[in-house]
Protein backbone atom coordinates (compact mmCIF):
# COMPACT_ATOMS: atom_id res chain seq x y z
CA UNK A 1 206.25 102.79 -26.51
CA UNK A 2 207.18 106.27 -26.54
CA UNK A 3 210.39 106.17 -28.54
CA UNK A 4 208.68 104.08 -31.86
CA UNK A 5 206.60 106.48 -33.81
CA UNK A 6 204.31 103.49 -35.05
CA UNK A 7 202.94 104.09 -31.60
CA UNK A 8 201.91 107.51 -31.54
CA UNK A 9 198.44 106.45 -32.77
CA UNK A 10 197.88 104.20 -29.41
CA UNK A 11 198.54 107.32 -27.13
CA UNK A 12 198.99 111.03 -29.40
CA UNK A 13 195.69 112.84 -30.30
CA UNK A 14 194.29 112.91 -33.25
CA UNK A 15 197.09 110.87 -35.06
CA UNK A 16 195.53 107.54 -36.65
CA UNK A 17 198.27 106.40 -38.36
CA UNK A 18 202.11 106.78 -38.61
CA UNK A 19 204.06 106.61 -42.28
CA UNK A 20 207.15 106.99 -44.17
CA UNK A 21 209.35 106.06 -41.01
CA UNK A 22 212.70 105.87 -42.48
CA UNK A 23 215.49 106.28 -39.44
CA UNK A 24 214.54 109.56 -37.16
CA UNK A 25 211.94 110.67 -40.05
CA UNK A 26 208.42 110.20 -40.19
CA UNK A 27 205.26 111.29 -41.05
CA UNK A 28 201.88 111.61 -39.02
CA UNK A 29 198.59 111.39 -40.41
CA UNK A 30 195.87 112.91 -38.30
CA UNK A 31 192.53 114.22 -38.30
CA UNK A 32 190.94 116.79 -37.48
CA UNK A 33 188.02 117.30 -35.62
CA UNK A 34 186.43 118.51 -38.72
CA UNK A 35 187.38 115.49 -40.58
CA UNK A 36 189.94 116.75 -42.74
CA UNK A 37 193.02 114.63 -43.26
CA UNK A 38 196.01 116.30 -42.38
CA UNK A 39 199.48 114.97 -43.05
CA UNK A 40 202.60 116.38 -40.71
CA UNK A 41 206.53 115.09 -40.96
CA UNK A 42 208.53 114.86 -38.54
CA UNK A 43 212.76 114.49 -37.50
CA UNK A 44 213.65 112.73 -34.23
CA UNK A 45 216.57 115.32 -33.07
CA UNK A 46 217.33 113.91 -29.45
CA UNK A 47 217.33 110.27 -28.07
CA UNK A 48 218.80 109.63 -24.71
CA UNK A 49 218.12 106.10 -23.51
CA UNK A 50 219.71 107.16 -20.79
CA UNK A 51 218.63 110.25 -19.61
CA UNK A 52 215.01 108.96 -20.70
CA UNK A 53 214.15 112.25 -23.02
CA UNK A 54 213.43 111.82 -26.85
CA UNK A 55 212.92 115.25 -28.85
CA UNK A 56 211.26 115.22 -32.19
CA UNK A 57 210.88 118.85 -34.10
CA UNK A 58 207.77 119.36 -36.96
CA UNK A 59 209.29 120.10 -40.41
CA UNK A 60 207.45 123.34 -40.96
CA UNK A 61 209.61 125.26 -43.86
CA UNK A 62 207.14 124.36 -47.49
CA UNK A 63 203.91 123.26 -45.65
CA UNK A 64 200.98 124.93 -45.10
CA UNK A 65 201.91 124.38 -41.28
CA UNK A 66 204.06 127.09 -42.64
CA UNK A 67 201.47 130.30 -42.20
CA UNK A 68 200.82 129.55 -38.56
CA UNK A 69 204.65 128.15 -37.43
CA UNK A 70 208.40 129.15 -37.70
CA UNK A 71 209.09 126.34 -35.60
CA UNK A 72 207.47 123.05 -33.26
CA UNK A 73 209.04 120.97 -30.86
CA UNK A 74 207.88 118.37 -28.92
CA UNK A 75 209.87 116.76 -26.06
CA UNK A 76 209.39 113.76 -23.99
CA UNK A 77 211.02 112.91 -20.49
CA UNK A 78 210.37 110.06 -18.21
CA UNK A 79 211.45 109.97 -14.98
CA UNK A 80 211.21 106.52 -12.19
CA UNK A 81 208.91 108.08 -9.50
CA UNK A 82 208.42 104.78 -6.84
CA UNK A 83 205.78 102.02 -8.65
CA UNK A 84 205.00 104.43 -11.35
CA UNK A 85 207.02 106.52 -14.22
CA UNK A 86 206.27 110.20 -14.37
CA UNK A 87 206.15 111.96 -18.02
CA UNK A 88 206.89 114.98 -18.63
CA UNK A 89 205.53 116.55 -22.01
CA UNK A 90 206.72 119.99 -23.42
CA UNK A 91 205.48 121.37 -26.29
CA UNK A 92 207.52 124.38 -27.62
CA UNK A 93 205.74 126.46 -31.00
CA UNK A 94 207.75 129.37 -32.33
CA UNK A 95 204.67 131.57 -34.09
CA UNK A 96 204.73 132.60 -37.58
CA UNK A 97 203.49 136.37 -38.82
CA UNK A 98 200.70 137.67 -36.67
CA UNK A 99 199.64 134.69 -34.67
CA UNK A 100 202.47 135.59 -31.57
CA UNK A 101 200.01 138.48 -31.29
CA UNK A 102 196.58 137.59 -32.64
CA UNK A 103 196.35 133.63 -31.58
CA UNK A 104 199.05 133.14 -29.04
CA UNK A 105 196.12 132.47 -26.59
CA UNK A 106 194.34 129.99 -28.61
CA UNK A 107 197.49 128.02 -29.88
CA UNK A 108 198.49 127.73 -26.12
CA UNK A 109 194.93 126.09 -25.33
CA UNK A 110 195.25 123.63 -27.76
CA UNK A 111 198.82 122.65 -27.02
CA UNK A 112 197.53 121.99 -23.40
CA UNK A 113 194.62 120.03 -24.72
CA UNK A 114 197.06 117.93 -26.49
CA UNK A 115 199.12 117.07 -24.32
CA UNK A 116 196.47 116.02 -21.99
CA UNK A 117 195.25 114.16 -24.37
CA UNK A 118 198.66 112.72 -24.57
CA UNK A 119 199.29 111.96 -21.04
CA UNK A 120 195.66 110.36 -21.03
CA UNK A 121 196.82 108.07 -23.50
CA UNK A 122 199.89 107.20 -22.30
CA UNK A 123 198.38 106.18 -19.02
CA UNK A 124 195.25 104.70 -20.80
CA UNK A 125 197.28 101.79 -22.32
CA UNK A 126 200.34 101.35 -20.16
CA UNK A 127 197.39 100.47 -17.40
């Protein structure tokens, strides 16, 4: 579930559709709550089936992604905890020009609304 991107629709907010997945690349299509389309890509850069932790990182560098990050990582970890699995989520955003200073705050709310919104889907569909 969590290691397919054609999945992130059932479970990541916002994202209604997954394309363009060619090996550990894809692409995200999301909206926003405005309504505005907005298309992100993505790299897989850490699987480990056995350790239970998948890292993917946001290609940033040429988007307009671009004004507000140097860098965006998201990593996954399960761990067995008794009759259930506990997630971890991490979100790690490297700030571009003056957001660190100016919207540091806000982009730190919304990464915690996320991934709630996350974990709320993960446990919404695996019941």
């Amino acid at each position: 579930m969590i290691r397919d991107p054609h999945h992130l629709p059932r479970w990541w907010p916002r994202v209604e559709r997954v394309e363009d997945v060619d090996g550990d690349l894809f692409t995200e299509v999301m909206r926003t709550k405005k309504g505005k389309v907005v298309r992100a890509d993505f790299n897989i850069v850490a699987l480990e089936e056995g350790a239970r932790r998948l890292r993917w990182e946001q290609r940033v560098e040429g988007t307009p992604f671009a004004h507000v990050l140097k860098a965006a990582n998201t990593e996954v970890r399960l761990a067995p905890g008794g009759q259930a699995t506990e997630v971890t989520i991490e979100l790690q955003q490297t700030l571009n020009g003056l957001f660190p200073r100016f919207g540091g705050s806000m982009v730190r709310r919304a990464a915690a609304q996320t991934i709630e919104g996350a974990l709320d889907g993960l446990e919404r569909i695996s019941g």
